[in-house]
C-alpha atoms as a PDB file:
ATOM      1  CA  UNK A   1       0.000   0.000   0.000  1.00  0.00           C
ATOM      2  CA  UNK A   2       2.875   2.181   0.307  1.00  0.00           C
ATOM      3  CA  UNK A   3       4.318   1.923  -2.691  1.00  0.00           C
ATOM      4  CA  UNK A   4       1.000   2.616  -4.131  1.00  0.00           C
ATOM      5  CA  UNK A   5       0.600   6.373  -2.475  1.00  0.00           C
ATOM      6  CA  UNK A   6       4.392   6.753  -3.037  1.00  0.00           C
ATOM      7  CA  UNK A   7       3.731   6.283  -6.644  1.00  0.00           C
ATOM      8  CA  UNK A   8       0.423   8.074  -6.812  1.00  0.00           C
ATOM      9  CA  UNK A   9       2.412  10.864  -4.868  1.00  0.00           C
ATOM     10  CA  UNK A  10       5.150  10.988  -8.233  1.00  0.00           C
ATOM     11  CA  UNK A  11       2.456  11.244 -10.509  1.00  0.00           C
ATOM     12  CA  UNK A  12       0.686  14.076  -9.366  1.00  0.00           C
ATOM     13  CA  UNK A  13       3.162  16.311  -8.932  1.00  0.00           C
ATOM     14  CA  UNK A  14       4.728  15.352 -12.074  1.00  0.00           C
ATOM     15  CA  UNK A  15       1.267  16.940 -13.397  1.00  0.00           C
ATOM     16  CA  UNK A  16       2.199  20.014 -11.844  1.00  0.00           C
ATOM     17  CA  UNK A  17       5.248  20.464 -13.404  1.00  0.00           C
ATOM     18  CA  UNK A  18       5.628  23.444 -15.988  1.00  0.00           C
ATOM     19  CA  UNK A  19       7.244  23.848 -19.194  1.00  0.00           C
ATOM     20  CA  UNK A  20      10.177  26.304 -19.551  1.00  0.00           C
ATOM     21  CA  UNK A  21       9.408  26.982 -23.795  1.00  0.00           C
ATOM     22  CA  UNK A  22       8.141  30.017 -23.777  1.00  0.00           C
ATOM     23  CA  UNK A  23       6.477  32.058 -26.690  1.00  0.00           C
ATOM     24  CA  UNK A  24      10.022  32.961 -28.122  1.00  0.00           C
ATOM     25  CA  UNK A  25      10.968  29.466 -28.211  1.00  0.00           C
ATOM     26  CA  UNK A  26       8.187  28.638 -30.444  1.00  0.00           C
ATOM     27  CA  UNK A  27       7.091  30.951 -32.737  1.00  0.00           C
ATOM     28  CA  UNK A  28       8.062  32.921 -35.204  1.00  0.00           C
ATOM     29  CA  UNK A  29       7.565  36.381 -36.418  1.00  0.00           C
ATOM     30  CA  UNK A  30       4.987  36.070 -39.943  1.00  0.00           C
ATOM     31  CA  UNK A  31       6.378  37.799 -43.295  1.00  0.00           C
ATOM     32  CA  UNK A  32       3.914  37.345 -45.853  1.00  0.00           C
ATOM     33  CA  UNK A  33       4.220  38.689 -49.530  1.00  0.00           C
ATOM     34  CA  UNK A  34       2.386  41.469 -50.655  1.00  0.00           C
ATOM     35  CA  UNK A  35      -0.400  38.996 -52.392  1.00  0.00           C
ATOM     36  CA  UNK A  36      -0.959  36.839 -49.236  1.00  0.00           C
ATOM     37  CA  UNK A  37      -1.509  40.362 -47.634  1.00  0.00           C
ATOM     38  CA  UNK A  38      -3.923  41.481 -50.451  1.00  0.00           C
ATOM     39  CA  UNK A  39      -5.957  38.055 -49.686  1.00  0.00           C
ATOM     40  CA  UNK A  40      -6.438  38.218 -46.310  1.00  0.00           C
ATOM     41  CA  UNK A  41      -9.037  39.660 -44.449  1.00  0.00           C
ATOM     42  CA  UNK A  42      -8.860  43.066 -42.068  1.00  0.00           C
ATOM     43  CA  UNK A  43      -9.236  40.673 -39.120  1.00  0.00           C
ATOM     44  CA  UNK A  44      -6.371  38.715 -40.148  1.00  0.00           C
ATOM     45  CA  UNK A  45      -4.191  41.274 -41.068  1.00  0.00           C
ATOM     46  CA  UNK A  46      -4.769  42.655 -37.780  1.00  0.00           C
ATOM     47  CA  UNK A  47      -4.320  39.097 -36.077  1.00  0.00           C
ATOM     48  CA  UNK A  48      -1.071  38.984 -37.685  1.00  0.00           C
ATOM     49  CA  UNK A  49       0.260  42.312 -36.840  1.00  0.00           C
ATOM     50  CA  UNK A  50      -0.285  41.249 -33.042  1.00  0.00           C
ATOM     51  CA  UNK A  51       1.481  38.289 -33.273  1.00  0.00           C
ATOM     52  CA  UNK A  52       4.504  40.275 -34.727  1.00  0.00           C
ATOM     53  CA  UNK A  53       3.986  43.082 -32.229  1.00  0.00           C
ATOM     54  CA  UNK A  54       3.929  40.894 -29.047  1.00  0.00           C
ATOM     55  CA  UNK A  55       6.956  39.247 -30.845  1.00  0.00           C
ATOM     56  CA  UNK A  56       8.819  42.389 -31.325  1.00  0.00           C
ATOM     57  CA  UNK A  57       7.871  42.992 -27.445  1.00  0.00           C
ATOM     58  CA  UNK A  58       9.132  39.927 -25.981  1.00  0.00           C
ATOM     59  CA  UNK A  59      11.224  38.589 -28.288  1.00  0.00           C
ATOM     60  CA  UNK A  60      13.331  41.601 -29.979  1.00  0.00           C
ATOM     61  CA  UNK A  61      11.999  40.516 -32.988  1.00  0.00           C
ATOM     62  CA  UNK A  62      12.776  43.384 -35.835  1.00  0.00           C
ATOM     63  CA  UNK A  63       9.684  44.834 -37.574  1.00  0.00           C
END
């Protein structure tokens, strides 16, 4: 029976472990051409430009 809550002791804080990759680590900063740009929507455009903005924030990306 010990082993038992030992074991069910490992596993649940394993569960609580976190992750060190961060947003930096995986993602990267979208360049699309000027005729992806011309097909997307104002919603994605905008979507976009966040993503590149919070990466230019956190990550040094360059604009």
């Amino acid at each position: 029976m010990g082993k038992v809550a030992i074991l069910l002791s490992c596993l649940l804080l394993a569960g609580c472990g976190t992750s060190k990759v961060g947003f930096c680590a995986v993602s990267k900063a979208f360049r699309p051409t000027p005729a992806t740009i011309a097909a997307m929507s104002e919603r994605e455009v905008n979507e976009m430009l966040a993503h590149n903005e919070k990466g230019a924030r956190l990550c040094g990306w360059k604009a």
